[in-house]
PDB file of N, CA and C in Angstrom:
ATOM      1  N   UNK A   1      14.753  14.371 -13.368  1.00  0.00           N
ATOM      2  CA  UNK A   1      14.084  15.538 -13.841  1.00  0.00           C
ATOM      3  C   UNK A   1      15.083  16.679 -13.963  1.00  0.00           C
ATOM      4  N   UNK A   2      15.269  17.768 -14.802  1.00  0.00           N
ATOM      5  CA  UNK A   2      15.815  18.726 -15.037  1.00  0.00           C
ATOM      6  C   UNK A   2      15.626  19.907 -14.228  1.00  0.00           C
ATOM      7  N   UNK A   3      16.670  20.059 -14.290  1.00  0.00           N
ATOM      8  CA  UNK A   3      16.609  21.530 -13.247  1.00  0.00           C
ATOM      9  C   UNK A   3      15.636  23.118 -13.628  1.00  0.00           C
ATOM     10  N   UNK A   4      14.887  23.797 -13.185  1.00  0.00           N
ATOM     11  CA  UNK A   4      13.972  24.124 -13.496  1.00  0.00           C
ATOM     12  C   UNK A   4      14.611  25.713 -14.390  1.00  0.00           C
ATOM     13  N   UNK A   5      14.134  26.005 -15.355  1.00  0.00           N
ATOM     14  CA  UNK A   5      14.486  26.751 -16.076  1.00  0.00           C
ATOM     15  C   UNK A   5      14.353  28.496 -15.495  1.00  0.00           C
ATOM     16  N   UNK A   6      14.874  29.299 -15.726  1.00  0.00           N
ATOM     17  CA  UNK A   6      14.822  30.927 -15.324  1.00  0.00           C
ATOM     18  C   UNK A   6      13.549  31.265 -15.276  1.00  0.00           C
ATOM     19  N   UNK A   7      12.630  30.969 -16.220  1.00  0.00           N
ATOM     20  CA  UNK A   7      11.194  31.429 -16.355  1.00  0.00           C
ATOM     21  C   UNK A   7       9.965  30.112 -17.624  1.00  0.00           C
ATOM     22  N   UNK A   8      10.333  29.542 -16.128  1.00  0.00           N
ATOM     23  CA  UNK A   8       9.191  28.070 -16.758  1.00  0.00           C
ATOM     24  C   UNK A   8       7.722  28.910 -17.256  1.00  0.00           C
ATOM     25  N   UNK A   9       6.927  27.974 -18.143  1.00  0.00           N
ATOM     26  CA  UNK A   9       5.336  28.132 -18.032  1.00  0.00           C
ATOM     27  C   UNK A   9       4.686  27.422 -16.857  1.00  0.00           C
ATOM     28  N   UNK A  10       4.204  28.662 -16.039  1.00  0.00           N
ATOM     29  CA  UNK A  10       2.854  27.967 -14.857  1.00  0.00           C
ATOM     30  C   UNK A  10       2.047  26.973 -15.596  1.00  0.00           C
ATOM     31  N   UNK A  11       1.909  25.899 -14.500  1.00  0.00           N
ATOM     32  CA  UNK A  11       0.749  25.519 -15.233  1.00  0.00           C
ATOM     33  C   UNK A  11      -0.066  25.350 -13.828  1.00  0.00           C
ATOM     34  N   UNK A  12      -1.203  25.680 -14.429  1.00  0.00           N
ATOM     35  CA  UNK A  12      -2.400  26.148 -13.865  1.00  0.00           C
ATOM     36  C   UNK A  12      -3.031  24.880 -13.253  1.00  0.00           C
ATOM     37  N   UNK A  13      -2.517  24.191 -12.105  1.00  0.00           N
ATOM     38  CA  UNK A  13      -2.634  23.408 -11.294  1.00  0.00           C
ATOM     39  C   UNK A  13      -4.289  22.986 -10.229  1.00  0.00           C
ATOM     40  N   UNK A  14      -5.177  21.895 -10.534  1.00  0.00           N
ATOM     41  CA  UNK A  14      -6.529  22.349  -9.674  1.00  0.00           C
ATOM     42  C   UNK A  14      -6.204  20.939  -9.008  1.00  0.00           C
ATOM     43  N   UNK A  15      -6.871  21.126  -7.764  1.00  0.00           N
ATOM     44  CA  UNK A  15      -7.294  20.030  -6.910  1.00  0.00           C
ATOM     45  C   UNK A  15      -7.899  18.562  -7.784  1.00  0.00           C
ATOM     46  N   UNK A  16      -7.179  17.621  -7.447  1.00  0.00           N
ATOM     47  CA  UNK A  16      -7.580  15.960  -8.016  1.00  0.00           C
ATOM     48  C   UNK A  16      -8.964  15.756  -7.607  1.00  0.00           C
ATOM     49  N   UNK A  17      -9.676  15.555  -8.580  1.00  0.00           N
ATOM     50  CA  UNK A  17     -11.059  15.290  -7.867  1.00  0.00           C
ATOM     51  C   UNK A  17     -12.165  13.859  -8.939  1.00  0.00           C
ATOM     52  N   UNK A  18     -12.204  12.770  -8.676  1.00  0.00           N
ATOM     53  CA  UNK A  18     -12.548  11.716  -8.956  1.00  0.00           C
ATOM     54  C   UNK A  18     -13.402  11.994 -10.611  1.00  0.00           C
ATOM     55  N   UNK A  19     -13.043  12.045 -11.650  1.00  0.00           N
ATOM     56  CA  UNK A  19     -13.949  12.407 -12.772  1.00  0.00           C
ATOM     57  C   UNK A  19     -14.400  11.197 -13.618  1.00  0.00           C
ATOM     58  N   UNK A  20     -13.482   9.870 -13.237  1.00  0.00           N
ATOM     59  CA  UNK A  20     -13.627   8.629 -13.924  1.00  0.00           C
ATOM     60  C   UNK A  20     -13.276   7.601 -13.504  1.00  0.00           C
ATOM     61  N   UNK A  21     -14.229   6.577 -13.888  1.00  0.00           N
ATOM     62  CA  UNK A  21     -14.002   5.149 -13.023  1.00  0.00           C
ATOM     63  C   UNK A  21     -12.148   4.724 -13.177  1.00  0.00           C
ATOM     64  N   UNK A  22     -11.937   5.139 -13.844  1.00  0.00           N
ATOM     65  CA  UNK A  22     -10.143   4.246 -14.261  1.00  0.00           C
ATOM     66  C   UNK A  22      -9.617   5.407 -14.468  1.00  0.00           C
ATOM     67  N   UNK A  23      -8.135   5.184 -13.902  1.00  0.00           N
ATOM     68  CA  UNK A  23      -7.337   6.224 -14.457  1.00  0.00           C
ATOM     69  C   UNK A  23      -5.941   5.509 -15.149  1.00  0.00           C
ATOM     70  N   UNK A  24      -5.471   5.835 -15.803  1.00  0.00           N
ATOM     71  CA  UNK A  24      -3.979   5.026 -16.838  1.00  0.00           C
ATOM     72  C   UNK A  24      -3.072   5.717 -16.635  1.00  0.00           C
ATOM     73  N   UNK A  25      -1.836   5.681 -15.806  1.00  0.00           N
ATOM     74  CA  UNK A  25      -0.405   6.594 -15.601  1.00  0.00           C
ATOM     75  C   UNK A  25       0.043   5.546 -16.483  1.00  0.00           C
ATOM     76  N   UNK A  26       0.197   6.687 -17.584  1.00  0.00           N
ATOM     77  CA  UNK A  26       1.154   6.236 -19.142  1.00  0.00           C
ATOM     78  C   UNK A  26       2.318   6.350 -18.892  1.00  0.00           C
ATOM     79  N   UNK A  27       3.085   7.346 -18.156  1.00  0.00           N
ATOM     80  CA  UNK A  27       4.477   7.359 -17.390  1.00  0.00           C
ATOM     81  C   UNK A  27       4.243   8.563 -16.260  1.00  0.00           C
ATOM     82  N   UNK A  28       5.642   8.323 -15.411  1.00  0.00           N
ATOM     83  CA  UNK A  28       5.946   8.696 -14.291  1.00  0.00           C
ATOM     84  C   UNK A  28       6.961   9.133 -14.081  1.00  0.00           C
ATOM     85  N   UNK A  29       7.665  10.230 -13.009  1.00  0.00           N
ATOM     86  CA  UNK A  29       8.828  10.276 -12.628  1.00  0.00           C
ATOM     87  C   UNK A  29       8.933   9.483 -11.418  1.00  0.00           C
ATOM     88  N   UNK A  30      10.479   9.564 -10.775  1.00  0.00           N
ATOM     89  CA  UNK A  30      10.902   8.507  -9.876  1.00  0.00           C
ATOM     90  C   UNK A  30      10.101   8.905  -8.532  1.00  0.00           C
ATOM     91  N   UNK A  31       9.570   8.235  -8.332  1.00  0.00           N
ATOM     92  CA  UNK A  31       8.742   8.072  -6.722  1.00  0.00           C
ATOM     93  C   UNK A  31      10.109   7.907  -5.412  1.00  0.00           C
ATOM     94  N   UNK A  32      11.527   8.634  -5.987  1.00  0.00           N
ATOM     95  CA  UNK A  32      12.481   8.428  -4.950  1.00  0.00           C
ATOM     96  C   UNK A  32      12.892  10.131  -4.380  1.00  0.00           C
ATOM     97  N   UNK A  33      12.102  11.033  -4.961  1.00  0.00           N
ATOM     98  CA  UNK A  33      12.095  12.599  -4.879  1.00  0.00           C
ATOM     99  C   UNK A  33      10.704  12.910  -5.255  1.00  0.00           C
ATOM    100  N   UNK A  34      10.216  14.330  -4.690  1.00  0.00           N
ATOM    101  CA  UNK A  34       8.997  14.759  -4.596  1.00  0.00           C
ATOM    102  C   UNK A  34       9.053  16.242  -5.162  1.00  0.00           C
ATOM    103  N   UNK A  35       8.556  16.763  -5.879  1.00  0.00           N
ATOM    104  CA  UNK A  35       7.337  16.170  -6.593  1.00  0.00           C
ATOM    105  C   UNK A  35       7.320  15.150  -7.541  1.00  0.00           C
ATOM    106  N   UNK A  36       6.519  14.723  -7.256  1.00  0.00           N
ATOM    107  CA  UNK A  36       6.659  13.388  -8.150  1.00  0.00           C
ATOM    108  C   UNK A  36       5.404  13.801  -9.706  1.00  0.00           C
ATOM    109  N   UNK A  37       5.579  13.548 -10.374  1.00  0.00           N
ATOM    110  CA  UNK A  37       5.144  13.469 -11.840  1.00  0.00           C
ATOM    111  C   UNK A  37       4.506  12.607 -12.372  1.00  0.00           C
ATOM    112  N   UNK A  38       3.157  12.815 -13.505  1.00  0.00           N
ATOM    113  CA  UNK A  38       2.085  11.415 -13.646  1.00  0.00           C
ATOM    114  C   UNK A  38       1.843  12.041 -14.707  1.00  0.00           C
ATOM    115  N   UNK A  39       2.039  10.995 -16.190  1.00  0.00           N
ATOM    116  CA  UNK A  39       1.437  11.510 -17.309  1.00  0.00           C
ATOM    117  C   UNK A  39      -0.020  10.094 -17.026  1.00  0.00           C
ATOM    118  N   UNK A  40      -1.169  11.243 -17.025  1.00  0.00           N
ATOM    119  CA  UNK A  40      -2.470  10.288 -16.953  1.00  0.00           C
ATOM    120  C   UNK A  40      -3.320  10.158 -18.069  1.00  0.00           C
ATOM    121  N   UNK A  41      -4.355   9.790 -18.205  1.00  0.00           N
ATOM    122  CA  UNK A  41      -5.303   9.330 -18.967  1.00  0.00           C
ATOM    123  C   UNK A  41      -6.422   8.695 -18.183  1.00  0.00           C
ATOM    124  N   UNK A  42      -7.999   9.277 -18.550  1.00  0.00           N
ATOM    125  CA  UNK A  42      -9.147   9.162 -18.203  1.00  0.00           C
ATOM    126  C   UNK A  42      -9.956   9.408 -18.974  1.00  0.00           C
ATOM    127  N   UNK A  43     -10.708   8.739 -19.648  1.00  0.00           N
ATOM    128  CA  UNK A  43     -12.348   9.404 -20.228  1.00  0.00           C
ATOM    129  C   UNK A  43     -12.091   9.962 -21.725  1.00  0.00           C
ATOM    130  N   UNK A  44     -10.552   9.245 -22.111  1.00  0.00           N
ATOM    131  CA  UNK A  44     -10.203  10.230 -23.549  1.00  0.00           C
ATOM    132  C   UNK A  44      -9.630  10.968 -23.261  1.00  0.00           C
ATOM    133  N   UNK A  45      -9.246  11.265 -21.952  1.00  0.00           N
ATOM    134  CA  UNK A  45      -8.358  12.678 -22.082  1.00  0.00           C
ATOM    135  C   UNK A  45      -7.345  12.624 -21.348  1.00  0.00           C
ATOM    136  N   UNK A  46      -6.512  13.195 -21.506  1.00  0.00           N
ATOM    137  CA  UNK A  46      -4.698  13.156 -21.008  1.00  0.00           C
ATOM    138  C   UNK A  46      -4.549  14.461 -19.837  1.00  0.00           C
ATOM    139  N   UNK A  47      -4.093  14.062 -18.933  1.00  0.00           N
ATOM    140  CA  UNK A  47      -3.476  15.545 -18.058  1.00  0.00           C
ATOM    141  C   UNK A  47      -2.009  14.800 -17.029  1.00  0.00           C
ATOM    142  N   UNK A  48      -1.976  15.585 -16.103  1.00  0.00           N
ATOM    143  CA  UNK A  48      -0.544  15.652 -15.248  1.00  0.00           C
ATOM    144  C   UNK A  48      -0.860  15.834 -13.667  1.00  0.00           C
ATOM    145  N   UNK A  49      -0.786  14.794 -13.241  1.00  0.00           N
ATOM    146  CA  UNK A  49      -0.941  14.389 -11.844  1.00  0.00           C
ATOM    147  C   UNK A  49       0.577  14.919 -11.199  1.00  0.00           C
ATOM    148  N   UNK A  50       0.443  15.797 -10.041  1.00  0.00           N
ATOM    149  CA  UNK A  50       1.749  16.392  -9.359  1.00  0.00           C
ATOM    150  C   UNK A  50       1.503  15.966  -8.258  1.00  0.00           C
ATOM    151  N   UNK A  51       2.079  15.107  -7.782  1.00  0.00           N
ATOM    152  CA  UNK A  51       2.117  14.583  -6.146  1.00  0.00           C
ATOM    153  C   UNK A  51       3.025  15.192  -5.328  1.00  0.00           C
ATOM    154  N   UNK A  52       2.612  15.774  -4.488  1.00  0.00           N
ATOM    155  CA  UNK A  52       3.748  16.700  -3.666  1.00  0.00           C
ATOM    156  C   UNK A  52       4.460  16.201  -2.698  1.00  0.00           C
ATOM    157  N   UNK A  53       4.209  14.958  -2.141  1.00  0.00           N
ATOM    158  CA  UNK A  53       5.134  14.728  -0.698  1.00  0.00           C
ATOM    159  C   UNK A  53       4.721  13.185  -0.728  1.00  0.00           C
ATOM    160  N   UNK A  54       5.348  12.164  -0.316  1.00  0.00           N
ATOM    161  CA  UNK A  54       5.065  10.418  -0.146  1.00  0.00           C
ATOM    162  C   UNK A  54       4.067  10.315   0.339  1.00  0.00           C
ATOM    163  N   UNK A  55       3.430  10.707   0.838  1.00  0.00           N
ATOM    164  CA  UNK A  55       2.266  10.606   1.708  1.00  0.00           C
ATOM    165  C   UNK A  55       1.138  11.174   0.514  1.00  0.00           C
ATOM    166  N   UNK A  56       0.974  11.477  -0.256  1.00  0.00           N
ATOM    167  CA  UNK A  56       0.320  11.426  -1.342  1.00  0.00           C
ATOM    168  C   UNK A  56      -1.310  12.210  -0.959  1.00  0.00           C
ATOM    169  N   UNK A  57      -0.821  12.901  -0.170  1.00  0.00           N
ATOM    170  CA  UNK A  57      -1.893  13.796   0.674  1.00  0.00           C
ATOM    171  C   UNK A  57      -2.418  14.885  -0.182  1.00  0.00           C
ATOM    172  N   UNK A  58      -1.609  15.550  -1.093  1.00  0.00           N
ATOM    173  CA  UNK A  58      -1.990  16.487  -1.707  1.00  0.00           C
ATOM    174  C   UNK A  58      -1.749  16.441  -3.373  1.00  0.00           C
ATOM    175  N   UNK A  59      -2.411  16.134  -4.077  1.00  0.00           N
ATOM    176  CA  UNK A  59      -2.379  15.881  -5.445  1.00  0.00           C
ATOM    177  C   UNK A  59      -3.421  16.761  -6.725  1.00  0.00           C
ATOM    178  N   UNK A  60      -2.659  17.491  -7.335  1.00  0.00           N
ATOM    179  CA  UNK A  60      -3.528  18.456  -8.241  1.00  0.00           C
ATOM    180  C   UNK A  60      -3.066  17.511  -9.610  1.00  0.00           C
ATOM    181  N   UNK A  61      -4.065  18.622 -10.508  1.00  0.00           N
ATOM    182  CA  UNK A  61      -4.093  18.078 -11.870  1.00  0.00           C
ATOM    183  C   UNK A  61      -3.637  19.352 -12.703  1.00  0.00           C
ATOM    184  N   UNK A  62      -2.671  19.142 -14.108  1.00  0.00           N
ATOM    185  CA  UNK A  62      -2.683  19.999 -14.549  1.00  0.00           C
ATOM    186  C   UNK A  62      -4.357  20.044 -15.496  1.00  0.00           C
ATOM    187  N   UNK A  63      -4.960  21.111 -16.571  1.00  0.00           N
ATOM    188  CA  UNK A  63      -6.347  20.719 -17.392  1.00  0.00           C
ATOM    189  C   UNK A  63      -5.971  19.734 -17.875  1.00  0.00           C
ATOM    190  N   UNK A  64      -7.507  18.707 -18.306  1.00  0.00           N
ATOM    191  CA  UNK A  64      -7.459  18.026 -19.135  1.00  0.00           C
ATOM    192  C   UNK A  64      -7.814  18.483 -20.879  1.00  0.00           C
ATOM    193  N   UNK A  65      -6.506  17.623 -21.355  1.00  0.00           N
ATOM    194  CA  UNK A  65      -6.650  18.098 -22.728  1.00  0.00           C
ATOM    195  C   UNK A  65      -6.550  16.779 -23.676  1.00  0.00           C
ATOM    196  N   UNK A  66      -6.078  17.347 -24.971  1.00  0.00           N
ATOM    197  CA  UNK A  66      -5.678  16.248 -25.794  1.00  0.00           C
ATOM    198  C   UNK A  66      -4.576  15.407 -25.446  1.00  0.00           C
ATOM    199  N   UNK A  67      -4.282  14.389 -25.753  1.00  0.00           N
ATOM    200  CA  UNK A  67      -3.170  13.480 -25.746  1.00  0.00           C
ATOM    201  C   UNK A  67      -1.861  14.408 -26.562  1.00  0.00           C
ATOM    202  N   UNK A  68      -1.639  14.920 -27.756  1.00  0.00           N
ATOM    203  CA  UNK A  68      -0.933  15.496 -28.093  1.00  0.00           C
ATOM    204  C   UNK A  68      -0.542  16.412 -27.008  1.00  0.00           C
ATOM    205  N   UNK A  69      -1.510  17.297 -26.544  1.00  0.00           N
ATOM    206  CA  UNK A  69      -1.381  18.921 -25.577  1.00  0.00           C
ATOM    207  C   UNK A  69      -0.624  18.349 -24.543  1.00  0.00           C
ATOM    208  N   UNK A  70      -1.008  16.960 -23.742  1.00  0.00           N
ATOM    209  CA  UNK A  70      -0.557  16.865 -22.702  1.00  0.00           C
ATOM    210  C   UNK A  70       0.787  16.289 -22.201  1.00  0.00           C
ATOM    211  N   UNK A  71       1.415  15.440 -23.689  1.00  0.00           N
ATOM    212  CA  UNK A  71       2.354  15.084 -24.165  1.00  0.00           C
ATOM    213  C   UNK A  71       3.383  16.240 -23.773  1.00  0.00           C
ATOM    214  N   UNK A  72       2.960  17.098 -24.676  1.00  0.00           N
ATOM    215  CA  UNK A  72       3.983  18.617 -25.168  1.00  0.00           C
ATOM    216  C   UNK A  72       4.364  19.076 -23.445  1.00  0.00           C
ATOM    217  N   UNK A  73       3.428  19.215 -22.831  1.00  0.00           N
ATOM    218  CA  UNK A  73       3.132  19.632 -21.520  1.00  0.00           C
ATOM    219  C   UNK A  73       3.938  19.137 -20.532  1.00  0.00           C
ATOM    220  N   UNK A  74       4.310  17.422 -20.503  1.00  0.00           N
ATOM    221  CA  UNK A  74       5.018  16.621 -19.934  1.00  0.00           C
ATOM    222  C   UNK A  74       6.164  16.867 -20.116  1.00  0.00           C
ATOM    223  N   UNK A  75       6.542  17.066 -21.650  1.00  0.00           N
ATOM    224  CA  UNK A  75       7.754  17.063 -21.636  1.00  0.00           C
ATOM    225  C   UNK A  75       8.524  18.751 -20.846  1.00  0.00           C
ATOM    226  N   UNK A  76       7.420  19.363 -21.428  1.00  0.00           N
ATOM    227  CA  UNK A  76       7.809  20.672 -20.732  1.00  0.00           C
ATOM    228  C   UNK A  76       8.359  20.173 -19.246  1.00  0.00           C
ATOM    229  N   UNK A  77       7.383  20.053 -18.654  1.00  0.00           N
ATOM    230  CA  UNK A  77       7.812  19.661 -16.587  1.00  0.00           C
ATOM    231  C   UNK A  77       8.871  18.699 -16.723  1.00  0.00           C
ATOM    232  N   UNK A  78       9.285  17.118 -17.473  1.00  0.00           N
ATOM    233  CA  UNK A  78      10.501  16.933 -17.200  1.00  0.00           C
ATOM    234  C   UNK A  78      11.490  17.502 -17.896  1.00  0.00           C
ATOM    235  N   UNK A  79      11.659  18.558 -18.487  1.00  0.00           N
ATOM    236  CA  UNK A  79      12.907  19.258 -18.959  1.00  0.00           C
ATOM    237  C   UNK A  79      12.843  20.499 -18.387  1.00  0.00           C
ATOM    238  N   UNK A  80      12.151  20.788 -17.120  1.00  0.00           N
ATOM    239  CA  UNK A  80      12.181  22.088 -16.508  1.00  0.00           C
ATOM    240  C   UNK A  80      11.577  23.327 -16.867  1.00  0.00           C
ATOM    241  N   UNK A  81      11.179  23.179 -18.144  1.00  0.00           N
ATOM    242  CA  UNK A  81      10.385  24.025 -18.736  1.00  0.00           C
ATOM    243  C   UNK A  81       9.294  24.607 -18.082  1.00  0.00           C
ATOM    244  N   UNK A  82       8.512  24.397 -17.128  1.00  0.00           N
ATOM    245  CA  UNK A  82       7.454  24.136 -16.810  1.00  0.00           C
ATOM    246  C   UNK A  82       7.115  23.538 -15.533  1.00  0.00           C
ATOM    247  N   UNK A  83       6.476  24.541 -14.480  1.00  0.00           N
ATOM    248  CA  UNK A  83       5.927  23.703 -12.975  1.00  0.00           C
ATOM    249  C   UNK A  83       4.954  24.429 -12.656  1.00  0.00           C
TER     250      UNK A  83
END
């Protein structure tokens, strides 16, 4: 992951909370450093799972949006753009 830029976009981070039977991590960052990174998919819709520590205790979502939006979004957080 890239080092985080002078003045990333917040993203507006809410508590993980069960919205659909299945969830699809389309990609990931390395589960060998934390925060760890989740491009997801549920119900039609795309968002960003941030896992904060191995223990996987605390996990927010960025909104759910389009597949395009959340794409753009991803790439933002792995190029630092964005946390």
């Amino acid at each position: 992951m890239a080092t985080p830029q002078a003045q990333p976009v917040r993203v507006k981070w809410s508590p993980s909370v069960p919205r659909a039977d299945r969830l699809r991590i389309r990609e990931h960052t390395c589960a060998c450093t934390y925060p760890m990174f989740e491009l997801s998919t549920a119900a039609g819709l795309w968002f960003v799972r941030r896992i904060s520590d191995e223990n996987s205790a605390v996990i927010v979502e960025s909104p759910w949006m389009s597949a395009s939006a959340a794409r753009d979004l991803w790439l933002q957080i792995v190029t630092g753009q964005a946390e």
